[in-house]
C-alpha atoms as a PDB file:
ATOM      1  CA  UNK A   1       0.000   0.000   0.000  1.00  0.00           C
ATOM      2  CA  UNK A   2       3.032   2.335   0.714  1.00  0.00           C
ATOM      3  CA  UNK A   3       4.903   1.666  -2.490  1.00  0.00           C
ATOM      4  CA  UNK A   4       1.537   2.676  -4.336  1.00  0.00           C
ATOM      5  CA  UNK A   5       1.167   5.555  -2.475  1.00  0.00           C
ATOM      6  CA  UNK A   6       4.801   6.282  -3.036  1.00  0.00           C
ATOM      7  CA  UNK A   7       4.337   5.762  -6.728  1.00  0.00           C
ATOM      8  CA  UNK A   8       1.661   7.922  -7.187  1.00  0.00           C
ATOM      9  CA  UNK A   9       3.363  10.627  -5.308  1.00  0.00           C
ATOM     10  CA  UNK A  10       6.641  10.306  -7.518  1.00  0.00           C
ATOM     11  CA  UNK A  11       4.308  10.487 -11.072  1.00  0.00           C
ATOM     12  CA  UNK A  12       2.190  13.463  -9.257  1.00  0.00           C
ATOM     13  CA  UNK A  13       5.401  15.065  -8.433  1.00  0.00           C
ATOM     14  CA  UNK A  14       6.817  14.540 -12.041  1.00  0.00           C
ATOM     15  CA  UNK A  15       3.388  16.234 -13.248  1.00  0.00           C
ATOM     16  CA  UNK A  16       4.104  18.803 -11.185  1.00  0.00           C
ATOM     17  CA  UNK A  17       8.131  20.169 -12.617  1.00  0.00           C
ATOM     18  CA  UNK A  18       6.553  19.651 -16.032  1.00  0.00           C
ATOM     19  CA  UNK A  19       4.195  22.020 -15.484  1.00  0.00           C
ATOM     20  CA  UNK A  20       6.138  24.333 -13.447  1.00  0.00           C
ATOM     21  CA  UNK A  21       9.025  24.113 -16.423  1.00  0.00           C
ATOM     22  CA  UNK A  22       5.912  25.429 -19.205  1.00  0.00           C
ATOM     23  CA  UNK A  23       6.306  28.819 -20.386  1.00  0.00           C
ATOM     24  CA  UNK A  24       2.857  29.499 -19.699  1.00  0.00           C
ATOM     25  CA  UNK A  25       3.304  28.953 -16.015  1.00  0.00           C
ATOM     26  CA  UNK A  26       5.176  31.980 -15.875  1.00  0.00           C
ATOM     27  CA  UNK A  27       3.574  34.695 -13.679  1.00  0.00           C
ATOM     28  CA  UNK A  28      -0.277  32.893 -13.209  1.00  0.00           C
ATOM     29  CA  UNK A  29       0.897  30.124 -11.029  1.00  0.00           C
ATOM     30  CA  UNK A  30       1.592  32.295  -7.593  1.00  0.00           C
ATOM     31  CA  UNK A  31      -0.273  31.632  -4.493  1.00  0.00           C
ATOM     32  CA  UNK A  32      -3.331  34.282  -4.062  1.00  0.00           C
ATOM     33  CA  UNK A  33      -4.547  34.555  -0.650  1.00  0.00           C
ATOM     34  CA  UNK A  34      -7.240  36.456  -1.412  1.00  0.00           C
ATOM     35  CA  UNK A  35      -9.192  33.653  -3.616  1.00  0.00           C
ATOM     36  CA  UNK A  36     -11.462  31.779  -1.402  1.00  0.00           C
ATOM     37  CA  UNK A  37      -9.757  28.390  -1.915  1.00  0.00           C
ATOM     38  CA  UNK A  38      -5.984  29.416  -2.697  1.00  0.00           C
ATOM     39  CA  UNK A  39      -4.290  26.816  -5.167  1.00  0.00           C
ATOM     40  CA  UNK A  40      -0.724  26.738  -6.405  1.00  0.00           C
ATOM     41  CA  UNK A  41       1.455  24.302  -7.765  1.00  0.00           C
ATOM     42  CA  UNK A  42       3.324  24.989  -4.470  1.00  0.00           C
ATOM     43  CA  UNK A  43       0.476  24.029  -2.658  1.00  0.00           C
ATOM     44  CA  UNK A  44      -0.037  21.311  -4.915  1.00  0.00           C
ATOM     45  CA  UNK A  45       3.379  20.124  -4.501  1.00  0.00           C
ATOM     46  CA  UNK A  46       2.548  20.310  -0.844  1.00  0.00           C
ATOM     47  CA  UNK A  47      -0.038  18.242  -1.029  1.00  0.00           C
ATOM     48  CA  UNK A  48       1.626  15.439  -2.837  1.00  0.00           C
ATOM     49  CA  UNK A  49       4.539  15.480   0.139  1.00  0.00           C
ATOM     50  CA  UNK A  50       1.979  15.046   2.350  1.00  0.00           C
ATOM     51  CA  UNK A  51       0.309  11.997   0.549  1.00  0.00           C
ATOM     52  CA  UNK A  52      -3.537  13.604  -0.032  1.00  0.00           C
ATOM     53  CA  UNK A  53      -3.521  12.793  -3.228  1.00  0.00           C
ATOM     54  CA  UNK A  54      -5.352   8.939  -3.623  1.00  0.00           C
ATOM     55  CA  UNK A  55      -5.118   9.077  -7.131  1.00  0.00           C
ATOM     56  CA  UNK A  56      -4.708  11.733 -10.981  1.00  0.00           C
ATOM     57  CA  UNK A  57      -7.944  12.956 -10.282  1.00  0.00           C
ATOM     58  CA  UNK A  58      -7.661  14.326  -7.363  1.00  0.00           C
ATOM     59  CA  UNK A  59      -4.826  16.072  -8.264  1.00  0.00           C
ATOM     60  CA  UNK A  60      -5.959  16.941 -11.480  1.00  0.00           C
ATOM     61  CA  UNK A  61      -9.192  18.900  -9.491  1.00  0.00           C
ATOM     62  CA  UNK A  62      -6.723  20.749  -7.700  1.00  0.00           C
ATOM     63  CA  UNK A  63      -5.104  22.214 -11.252  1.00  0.00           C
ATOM     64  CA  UNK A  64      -8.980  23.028 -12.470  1.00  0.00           C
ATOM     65  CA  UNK A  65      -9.095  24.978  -9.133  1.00  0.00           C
ATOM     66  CA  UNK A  66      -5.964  26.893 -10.001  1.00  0.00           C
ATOM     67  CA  UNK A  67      -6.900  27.543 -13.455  1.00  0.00           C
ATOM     68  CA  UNK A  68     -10.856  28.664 -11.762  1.00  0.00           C
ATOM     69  CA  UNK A  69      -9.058  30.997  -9.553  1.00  0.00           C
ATOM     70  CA  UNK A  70      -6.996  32.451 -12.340  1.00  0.00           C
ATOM     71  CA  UNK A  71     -10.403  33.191 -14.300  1.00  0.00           C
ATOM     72  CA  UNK A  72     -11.563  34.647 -11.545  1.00  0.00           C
ATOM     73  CA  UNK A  73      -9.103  37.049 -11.120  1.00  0.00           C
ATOM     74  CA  UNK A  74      -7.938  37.792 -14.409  1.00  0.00           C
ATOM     75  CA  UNK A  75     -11.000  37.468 -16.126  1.00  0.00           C
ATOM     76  CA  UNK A  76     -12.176  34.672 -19.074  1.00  0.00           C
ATOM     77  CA  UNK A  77     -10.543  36.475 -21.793  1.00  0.00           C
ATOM     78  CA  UNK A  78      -7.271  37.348 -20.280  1.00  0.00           C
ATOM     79  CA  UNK A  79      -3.672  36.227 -21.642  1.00  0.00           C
ATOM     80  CA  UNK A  80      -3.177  34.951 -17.910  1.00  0.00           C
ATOM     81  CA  UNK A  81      -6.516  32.375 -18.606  1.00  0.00           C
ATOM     82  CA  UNK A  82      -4.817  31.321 -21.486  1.00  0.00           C
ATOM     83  CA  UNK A  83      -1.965  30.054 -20.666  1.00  0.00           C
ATOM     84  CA  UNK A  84      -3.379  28.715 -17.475  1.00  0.00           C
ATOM     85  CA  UNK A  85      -5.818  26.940 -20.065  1.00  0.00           C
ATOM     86  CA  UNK A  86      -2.769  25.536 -21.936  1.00  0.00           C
ATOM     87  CA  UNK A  87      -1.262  24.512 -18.582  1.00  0.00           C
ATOM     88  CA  UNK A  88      -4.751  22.357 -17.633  1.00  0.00           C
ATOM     89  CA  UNK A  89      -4.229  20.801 -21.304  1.00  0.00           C
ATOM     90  CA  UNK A  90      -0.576  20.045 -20.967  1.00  0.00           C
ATOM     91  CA  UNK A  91      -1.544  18.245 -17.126  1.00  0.00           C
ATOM     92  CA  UNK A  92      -4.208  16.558 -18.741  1.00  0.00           C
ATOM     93  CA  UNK A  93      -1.763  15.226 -20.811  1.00  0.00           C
ATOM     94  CA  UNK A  94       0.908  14.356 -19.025  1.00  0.00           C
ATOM     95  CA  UNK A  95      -1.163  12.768 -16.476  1.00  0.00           C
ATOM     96  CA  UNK A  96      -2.652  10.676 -19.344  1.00  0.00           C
ATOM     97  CA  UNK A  97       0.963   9.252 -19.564  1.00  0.00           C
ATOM     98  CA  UNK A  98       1.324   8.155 -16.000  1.00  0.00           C
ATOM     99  CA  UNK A  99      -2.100   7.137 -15.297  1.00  0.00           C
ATOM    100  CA  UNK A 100      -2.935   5.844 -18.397  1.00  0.00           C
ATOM    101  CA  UNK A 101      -6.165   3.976 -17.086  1.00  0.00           C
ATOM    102  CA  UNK A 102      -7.818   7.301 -15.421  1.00  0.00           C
ATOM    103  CA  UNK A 103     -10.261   8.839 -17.017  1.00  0.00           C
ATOM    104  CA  UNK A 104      -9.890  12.202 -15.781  1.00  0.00           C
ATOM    105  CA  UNK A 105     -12.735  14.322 -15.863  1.00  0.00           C
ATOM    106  CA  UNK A 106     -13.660  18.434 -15.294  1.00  0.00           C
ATOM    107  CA  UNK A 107     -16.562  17.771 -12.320  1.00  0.00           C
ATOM    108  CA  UNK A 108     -14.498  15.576 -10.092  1.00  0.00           C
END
């Protein structure tokens, strides 16, 4: 049970400096705060350390609640939504790659 949970933690985690590596994570990624439920890949990395993460979907709700709060703030039509957009797509795929049996989904 460990070694899975360690496994998933390692593939989350390698999510994770893809994503962080992106262009587009540059400058939308930061930890707000203000935004009712603050979400950052710091956080999310935090979360992974700490094993709260059962399984890519989880984890993948966590990045649709960073790129909400980034909508929020920014607005729907802002260059800061894109890229956070792009980000969503590129975790969508990359978790595709690791978890290649989870159908990940938008509503959890």
């Amino acid at each position: 049970m460990q070694q899975a949970k360690n496994n998933i933690c390692i593939s989350l985690l390698e999510v994770v400096d893809v994503l962080k590596n992106d262009k587009c994570a540059r400058g939308v990624l930061q930890d707000f705060q203000e935004d009712e439920e603050p979400m950052s890949l710091a956080i999310i990395e935090e979360k992974i350390n700490s094993y709260l993460y059962a399984g890519a979907q989880m984890f993948f709700d966590d990045i649709l609640l960073m790129q909400e709060n980034v909508r929020k703030r920014h607005g729907p039509n802002s260059p800061a939504t894109g890229r956070v957009k792009k980000l969503v797509e590129k975790a969508q795929r990359e978790l595709g790659k690791k978890f290649p049996t989870s159908a990940l989904t938008a509503s959890g």
